[in-house]
C-alpha atoms as a PDB file:
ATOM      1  CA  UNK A   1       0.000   0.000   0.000  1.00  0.00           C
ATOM      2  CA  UNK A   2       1.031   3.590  -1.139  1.00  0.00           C
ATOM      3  CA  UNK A   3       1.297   5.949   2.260  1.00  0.00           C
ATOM      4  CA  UNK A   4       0.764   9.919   0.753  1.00  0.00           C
ATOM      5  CA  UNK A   5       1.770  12.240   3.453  1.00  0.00           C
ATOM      6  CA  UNK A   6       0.146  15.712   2.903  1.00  0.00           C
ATOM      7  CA  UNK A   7      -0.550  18.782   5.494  1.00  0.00           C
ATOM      8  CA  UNK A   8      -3.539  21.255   5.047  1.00  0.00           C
ATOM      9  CA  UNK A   9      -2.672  24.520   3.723  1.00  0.00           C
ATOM     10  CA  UNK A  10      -1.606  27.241   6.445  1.00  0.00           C
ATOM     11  CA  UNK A  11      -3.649  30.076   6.180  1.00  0.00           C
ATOM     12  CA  UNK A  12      -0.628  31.957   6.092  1.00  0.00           C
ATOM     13  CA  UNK A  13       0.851  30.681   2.836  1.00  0.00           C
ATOM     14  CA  UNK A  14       0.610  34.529   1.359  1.00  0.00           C
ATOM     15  CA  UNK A  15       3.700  34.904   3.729  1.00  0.00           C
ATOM     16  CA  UNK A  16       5.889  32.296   1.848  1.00  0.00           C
ATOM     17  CA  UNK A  17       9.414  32.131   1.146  1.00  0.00           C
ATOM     18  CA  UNK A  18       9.623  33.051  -2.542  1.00  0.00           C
ATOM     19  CA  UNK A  19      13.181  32.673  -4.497  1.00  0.00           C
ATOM     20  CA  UNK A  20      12.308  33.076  -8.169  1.00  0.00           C
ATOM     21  CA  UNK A  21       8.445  34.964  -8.503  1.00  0.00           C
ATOM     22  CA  UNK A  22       7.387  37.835  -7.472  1.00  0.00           C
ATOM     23  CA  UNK A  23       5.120  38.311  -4.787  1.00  0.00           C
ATOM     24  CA  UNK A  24       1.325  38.382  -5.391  1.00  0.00           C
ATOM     25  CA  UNK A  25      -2.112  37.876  -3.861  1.00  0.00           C
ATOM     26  CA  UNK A  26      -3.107  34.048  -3.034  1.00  0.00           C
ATOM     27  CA  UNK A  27      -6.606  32.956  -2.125  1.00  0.00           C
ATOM     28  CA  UNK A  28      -6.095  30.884   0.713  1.00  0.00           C
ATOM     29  CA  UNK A  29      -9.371  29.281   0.276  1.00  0.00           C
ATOM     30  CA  UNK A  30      -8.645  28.754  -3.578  1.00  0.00           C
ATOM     31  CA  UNK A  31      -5.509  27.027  -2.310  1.00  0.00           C
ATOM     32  CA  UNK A  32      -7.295  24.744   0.468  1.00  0.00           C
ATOM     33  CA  UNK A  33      -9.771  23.901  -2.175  1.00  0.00           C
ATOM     34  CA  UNK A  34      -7.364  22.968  -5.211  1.00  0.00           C
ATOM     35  CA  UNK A  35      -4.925  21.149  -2.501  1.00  0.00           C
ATOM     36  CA  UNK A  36      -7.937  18.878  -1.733  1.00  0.00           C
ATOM     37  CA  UNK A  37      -8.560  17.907  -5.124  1.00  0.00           C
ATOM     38  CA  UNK A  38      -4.924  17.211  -5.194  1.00  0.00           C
ATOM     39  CA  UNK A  39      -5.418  14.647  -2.047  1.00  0.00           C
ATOM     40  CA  UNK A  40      -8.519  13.597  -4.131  1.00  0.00           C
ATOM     41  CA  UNK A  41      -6.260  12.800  -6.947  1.00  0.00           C
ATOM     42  CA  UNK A  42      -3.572  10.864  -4.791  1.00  0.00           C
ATOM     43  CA  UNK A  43      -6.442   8.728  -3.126  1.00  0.00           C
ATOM     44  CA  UNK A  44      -8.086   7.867  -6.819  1.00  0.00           C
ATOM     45  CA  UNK A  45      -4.396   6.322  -7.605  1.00  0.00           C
ATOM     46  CA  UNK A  46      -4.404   4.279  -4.413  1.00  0.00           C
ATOM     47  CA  UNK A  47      -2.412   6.020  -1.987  1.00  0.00           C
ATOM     48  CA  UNK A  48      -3.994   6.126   1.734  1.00  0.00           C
ATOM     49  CA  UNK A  49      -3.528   9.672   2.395  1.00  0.00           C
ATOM     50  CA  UNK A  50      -2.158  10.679   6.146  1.00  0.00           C
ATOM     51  CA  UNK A  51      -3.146  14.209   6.400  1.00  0.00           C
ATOM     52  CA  UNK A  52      -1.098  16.433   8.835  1.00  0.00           C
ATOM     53  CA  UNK A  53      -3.157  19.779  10.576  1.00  0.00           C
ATOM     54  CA  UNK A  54      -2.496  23.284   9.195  1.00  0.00           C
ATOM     55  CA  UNK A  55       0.815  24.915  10.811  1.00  0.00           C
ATOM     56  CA  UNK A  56      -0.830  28.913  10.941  1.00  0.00           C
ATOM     57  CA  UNK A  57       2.764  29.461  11.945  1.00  0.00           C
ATOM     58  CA  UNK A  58       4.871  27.703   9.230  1.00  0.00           C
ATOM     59  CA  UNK A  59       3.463  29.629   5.713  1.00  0.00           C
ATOM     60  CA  UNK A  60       5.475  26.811   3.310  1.00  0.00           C
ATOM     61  CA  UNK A  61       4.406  24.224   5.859  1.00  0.00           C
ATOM     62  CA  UNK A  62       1.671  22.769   2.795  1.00  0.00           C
ATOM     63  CA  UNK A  63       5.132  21.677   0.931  1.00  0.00           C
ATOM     64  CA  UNK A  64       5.958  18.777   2.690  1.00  0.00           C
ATOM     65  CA  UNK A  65       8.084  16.980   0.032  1.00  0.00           C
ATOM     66  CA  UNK A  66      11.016  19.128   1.340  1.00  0.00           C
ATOM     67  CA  UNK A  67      11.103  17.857   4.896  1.00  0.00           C
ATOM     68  CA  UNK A  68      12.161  14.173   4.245  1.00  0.00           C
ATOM     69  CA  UNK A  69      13.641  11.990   1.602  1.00  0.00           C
ATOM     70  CA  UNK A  70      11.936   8.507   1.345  1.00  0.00           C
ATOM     71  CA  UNK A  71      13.551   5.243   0.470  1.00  0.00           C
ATOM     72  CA  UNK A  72      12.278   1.782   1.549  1.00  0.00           C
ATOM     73  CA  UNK A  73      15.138   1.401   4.293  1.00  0.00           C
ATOM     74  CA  UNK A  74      14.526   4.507   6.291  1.00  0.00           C
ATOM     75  CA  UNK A  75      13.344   8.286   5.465  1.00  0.00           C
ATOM     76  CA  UNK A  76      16.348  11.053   5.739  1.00  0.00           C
ATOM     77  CA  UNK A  77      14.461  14.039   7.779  1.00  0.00           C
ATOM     78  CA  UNK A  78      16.321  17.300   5.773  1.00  0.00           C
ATOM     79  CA  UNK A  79      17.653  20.415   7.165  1.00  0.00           C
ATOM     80  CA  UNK A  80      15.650  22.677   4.982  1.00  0.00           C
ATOM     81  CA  UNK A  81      17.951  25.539   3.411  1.00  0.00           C
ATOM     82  CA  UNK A  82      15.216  28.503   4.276  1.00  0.00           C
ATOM     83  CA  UNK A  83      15.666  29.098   8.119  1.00  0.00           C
ATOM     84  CA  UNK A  84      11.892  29.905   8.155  1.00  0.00           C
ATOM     85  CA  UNK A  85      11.349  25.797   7.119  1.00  0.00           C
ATOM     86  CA  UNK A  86      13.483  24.115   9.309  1.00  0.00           C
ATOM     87  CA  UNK A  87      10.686  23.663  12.129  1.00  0.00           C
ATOM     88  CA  UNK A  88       8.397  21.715   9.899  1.00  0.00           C
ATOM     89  CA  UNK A  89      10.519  18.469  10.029  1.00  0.00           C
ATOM     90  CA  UNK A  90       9.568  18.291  13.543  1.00  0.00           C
ATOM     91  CA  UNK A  91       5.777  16.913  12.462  1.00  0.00           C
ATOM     92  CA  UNK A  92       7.123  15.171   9.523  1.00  0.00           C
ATOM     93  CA  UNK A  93       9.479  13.113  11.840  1.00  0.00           C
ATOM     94  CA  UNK A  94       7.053  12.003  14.030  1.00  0.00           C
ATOM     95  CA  UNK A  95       4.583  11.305  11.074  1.00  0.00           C
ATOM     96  CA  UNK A  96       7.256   9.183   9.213  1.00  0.00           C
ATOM     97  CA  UNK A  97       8.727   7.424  12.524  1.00  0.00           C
ATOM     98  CA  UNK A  98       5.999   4.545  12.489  1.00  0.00           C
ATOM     99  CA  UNK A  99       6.868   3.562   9.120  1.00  0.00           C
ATOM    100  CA  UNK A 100      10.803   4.029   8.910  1.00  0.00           C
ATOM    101  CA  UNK A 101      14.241   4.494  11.138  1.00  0.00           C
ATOM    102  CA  UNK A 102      15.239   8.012  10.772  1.00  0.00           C
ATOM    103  CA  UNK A 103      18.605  10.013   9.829  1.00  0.00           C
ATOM    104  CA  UNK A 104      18.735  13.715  10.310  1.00  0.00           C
ATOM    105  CA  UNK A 105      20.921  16.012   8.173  1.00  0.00           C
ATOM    106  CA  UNK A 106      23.202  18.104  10.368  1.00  0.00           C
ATOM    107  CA  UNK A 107      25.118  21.684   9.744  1.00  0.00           C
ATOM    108  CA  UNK A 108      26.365  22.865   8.005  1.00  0.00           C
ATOM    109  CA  UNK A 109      24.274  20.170   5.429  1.00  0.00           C
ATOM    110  CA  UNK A 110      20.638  22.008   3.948  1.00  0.00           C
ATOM    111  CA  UNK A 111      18.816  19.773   1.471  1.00  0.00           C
ATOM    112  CA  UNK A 112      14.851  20.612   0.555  1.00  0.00           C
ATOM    113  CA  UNK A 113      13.588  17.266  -0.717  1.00  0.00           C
ATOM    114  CA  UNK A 114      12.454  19.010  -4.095  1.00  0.00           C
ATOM    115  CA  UNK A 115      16.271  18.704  -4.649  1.00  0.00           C
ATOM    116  CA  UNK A 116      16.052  14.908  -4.457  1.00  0.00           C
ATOM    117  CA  UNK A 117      15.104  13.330  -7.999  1.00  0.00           C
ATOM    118  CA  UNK A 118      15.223   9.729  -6.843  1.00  0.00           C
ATOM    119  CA  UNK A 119      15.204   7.376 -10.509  1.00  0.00           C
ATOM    120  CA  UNK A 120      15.750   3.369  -9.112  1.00  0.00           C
ATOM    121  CA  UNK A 121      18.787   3.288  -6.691  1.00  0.00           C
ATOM    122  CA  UNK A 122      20.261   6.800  -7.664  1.00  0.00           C
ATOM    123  CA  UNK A 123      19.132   9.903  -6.353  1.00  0.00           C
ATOM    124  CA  UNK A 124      20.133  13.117  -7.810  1.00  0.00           C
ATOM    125  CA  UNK A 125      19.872  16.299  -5.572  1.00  0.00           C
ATOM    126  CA  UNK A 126      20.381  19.874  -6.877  1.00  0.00           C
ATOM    127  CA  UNK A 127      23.125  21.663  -5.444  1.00  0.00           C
ATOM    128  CA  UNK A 128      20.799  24.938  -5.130  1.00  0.00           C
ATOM    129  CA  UNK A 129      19.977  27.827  -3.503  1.00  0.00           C
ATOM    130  CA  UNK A 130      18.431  25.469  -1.058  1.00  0.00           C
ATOM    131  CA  UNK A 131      21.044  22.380  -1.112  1.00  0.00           C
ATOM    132  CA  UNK A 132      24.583  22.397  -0.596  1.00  0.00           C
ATOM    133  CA  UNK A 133      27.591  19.693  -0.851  1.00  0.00           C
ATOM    134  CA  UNK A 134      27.436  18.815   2.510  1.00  0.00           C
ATOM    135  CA  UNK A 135      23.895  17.545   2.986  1.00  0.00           C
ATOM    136  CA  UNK A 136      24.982  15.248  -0.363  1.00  0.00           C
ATOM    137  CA  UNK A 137      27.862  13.753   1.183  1.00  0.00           C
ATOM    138  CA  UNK A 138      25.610  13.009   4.604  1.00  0.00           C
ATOM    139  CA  UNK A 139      23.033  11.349   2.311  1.00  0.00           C
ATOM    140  CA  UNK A 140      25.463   9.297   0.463  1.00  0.00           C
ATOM    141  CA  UNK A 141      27.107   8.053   3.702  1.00  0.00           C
ATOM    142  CA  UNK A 142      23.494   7.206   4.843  1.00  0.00           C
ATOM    143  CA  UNK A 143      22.275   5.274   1.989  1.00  0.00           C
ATOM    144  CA  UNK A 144      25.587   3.960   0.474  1.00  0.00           C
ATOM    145  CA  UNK A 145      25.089   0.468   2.851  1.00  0.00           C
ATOM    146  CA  UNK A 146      21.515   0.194   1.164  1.00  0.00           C
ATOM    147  CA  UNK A 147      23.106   0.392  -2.413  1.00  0.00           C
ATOM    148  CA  UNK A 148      22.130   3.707  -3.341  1.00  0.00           C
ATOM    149  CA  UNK A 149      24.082   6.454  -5.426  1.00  0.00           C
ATOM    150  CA  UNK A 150      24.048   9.996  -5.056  1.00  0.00           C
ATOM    151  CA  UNK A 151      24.649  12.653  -7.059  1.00  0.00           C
ATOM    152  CA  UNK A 152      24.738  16.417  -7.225  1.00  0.00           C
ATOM    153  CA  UNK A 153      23.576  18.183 -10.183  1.00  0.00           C
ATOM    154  CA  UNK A 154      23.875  22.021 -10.827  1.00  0.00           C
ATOM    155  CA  UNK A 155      20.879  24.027 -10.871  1.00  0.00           C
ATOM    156  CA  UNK A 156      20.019  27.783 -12.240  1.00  0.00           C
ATOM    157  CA  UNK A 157      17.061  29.781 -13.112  1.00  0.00           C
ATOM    158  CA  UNK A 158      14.844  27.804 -10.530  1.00  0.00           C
ATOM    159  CA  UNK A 159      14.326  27.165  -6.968  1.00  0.00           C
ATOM    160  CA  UNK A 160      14.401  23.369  -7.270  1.00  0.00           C
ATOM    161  CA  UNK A 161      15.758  20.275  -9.401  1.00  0.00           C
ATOM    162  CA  UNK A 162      12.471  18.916  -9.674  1.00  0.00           C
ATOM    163  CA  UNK A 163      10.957  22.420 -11.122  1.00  0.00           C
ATOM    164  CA  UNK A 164      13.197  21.490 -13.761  1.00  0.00           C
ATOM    165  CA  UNK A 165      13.121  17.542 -13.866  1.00  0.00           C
ATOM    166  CA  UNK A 166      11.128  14.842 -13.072  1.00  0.00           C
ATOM    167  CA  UNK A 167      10.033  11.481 -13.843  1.00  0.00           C
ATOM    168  CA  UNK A 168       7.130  10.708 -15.934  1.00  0.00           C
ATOM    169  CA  UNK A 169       7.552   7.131 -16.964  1.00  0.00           C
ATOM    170  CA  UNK A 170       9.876   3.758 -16.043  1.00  0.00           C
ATOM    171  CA  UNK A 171      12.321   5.185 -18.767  1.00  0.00           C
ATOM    172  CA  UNK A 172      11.587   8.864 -19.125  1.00  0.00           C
ATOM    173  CA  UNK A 173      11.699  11.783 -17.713  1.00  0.00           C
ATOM    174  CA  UNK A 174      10.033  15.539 -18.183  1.00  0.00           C
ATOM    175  CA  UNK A 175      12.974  18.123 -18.588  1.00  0.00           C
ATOM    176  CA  UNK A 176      13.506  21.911 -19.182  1.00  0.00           C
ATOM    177  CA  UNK A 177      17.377  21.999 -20.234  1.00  0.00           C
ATOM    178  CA  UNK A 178      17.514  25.496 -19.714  1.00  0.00           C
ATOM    179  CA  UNK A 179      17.697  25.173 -16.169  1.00  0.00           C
ATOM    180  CA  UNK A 180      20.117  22.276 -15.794  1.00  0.00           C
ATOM    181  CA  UNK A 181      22.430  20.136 -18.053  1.00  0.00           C
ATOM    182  CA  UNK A 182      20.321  17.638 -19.732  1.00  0.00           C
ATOM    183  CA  UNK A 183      23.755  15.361 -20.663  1.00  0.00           C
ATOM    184  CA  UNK A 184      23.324  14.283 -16.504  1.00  0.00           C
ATOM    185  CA  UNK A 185      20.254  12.571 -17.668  1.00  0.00           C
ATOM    186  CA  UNK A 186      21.873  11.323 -20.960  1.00  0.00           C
ATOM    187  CA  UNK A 187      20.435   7.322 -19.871  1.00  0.00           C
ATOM    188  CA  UNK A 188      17.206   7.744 -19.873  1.00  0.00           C
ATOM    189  CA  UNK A 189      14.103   9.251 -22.674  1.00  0.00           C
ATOM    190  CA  UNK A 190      14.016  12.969 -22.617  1.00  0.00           C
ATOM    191  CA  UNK A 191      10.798  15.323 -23.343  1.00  0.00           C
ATOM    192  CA  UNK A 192      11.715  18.547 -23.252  1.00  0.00           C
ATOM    193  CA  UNK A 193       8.776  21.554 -21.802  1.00  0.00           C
ATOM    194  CA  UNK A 194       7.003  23.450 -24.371  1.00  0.00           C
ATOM    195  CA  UNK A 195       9.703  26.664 -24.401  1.00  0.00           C
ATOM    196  CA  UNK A 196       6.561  28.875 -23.433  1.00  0.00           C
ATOM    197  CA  UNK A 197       5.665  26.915 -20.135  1.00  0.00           C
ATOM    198  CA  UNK A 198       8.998  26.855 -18.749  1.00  0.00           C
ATOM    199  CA  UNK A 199       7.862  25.772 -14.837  1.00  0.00           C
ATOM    200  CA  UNK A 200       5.993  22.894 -16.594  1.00  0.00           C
ATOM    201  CA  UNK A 201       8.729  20.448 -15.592  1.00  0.00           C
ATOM    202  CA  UNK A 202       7.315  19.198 -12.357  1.00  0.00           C
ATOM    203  CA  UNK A 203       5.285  16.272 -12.380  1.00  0.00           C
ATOM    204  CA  UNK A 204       4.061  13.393 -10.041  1.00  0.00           C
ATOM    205  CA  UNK A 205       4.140  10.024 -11.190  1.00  0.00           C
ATOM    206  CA  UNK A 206       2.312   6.920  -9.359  1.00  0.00           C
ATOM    207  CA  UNK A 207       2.283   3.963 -10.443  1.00  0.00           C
ATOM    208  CA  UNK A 208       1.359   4.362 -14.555  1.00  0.00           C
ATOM    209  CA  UNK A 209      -0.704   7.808 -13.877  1.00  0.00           C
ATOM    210  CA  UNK A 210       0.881  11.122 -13.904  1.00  0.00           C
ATOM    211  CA  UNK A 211      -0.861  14.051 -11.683  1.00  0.00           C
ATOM    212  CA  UNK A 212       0.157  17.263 -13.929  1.00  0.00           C
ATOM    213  CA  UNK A 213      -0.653  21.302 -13.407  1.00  0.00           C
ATOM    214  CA  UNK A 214      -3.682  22.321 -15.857  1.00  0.00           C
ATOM    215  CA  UNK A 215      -1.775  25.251 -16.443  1.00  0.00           C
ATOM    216  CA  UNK A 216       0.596  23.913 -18.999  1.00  0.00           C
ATOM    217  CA  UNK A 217      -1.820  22.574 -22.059  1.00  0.00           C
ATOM    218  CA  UNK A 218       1.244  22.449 -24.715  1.00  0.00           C
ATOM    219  CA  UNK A 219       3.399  20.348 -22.655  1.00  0.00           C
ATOM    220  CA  UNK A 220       0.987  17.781 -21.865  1.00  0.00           C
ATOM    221  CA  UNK A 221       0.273  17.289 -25.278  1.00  0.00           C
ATOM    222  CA  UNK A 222       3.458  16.251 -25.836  1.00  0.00           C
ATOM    223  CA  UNK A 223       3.473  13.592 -22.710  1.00  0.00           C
ATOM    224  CA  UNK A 224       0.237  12.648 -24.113  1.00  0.00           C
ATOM    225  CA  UNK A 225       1.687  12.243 -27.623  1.00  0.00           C
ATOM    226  CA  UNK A 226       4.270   9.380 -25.782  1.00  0.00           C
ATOM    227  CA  UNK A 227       1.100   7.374 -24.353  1.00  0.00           C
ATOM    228  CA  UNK A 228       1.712   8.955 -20.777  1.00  0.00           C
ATOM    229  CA  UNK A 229      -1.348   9.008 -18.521  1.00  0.00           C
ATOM    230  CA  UNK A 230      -2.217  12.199 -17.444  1.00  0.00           C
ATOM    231  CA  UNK A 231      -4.600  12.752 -14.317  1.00  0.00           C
ATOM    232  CA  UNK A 232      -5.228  16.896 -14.380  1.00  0.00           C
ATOM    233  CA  UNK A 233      -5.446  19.205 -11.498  1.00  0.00           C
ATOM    234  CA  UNK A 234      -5.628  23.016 -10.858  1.00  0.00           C
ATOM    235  CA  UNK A 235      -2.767  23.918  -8.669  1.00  0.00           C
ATOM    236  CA  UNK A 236      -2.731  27.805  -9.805  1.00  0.00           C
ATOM    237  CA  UNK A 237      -2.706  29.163  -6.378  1.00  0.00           C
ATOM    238  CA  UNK A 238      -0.205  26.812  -4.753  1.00  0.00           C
ATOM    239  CA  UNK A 239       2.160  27.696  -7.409  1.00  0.00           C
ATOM    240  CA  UNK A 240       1.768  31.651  -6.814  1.00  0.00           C
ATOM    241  CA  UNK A 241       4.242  29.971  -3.234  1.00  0.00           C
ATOM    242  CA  UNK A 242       6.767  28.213  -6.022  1.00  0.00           C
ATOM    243  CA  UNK A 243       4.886  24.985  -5.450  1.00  0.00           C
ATOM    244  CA  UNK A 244       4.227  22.533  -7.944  1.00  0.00           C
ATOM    245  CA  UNK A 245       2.484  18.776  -7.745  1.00  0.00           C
ATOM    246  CA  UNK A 246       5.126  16.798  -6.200  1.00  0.00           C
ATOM    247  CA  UNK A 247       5.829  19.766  -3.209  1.00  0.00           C
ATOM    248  CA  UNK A 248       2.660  18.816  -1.835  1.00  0.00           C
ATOM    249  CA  UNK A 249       2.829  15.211  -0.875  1.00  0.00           C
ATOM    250  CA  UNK A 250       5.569  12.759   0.587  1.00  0.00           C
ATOM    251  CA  UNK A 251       4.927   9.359  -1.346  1.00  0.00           C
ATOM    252  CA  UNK A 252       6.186   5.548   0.091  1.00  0.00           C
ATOM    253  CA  UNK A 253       5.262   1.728   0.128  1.00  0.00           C
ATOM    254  CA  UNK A 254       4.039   0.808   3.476  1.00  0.00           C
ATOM    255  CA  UNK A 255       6.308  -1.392   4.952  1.00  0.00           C
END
C-alpha cells in the first residue's frame, strides 16, 4: 500500500518564502480547495492519504516533500535551506517514525527534498539555492550500505531540481534543459517543456498515472503524444508559493 503524506494549507501561505516569482495575492481558500482535489487525486491512484493539521505558523508548511527523503530502508528528515522551514521536520518526523528508522541532516548540510530526484537506486539532488555539498555527502554516507548512489547536479534559473526535472515514466523523464544540463540525464528518454511553459517540468508520477498542473496545455500534449497518462489538477494558487504537484505530498510503500 502507497502511504501519501500531505498537510492542510496554512492560512498563512501569502507569507511564503519566494526565491524566483514575485510576490502576489493568493486565495487561501482557492488554495485549500485545489490542494484537496490534489489529495482527491492521490487517493483515486491508491495512496492512503495521512493528512497532517495546518501549521498557521509555518506559511510553506503545505510543501511537505522538502522535509524528508523517502527510500524503503529509512526516510532522511532534511535540514531545509530557508531558516523559516526548518521547524516543519519536527511533524514530519514524528509522522514518518511509524513507518521508517530516521537520519537527520546536520550543519552545516541544507537539502529541501524538491532537490532529491530519486530514478531506481540513484538519487540526484540539486546543489541549489536550497542544497549544498554537505547535505549530499551526509546522504550518500546514509544510503551507500543500502546500495544507493548519489549525485549532485547544478541548478540555475529555478528554486528546485524537480521544477526542472522529473520522472514521468519507467524510462523517461520531463525536462527543461535550460535550467540544468540535460547530458546528466543522458540514460534515460528525454521530453523537453514546451519553451513557453517553462515551470511545466514538475510532475508526479504513481504507479502508470501522472498528476500534472492544468496550467501547462502544450506540454501535456506532448506527454500525451508518448502514451503517458495524465490525471489533471488546478494547482494555480499553490504555485503563486513556487509549489508545484510533487511539493505537496511525501509518497512511500508501506512497509
Amino acid at each position: 500500500m502507497l502511504i501519501a503524506v500531505t498537510r492542510e494549507v496554512s492560512p498563512a501561505i501569502w507569507r511564503c518564502e519566494l526565491t524566483h516569482l514575485e510576490r502576489v495575492g493568493i486565495d487561501v481558500n482557492l488554495a485549500k480547495a485545489q490542494h484537496l482535489q490534489y489529495e482527491e487525486c492521490l487517493a483515486a491512484l491508491g495512496c492512503q492519504v495521512h493528512r497532517l493539521p495546518a501549521e498557521p505558523d509555518l506559511p510553506d508548511s503545505v510543501f511537505v516533500e522538502d522535509c524528508a527523503i523517502v527510500v524503503d530502508e529509512l526516510a532522511i528528515i532534511t535540514r531545509p535551506g530557508a531558516d523559516s522551514r526548518r521547524p516543519e521536520t519536527i511533524s514530519i518526523a514524528s509522522a514518518l517514525e511509524p513507518y521508517r528508522k530516521l537520519f537527520h541532516i546536520q550543519a552545516p548540510g541544507t537539502v529541501d527534498g524538491g532537490d532529491v530526484l530519486r530514478v531506481g537506486k540513484t538519487l540526484f539532488v540539486g546543489l541549489s539555492s536550497r542544497s549544498n555539498q554537505p547535505a549530499i555527502e551526509q546522504m550518500q554516507n546514509a544510503l551507500r550500505p543500502h546500495g544507493y548512489t548519489v549525485e549532485g547536479v547544478k541548478v540555475s534559473g529555478c528554486l528546485h531540481l524537480k521544477s526542472a526535472v522529473t520522472q514521468v515514466a519507467s524510462d523517461t523523464l520531463l525536462i527543461n534543459p535550460n535550467w540544468l544540463d540535460a547530458r546528466t540525464f543522458s540514460d534515460w528518454n528525454l521530453i523537453e517543456v514546451d519553451a513557453s511553459e517553462p515551470y511545466a517540468g514538475n510532475a508526479l508520477l504513481i504507479g502508470e498515472t501522472v498528476i500534472y498542473p492544468a496550467s501547462f496545455p502544450r506540454t501535456r500534449e506532448r506527454l500525451e503524444a508518448r502514451s503517458i497518462r495524465i490525471m489533471t489538477v488546478d494547482v494555480s494558487e499553490l504555485a503563486k508559493a513556487e509549489g508545484a504537484v510533487t511539493c505537496c505530498s511525501l509518497i512511500f510503500e508501506r512497509r
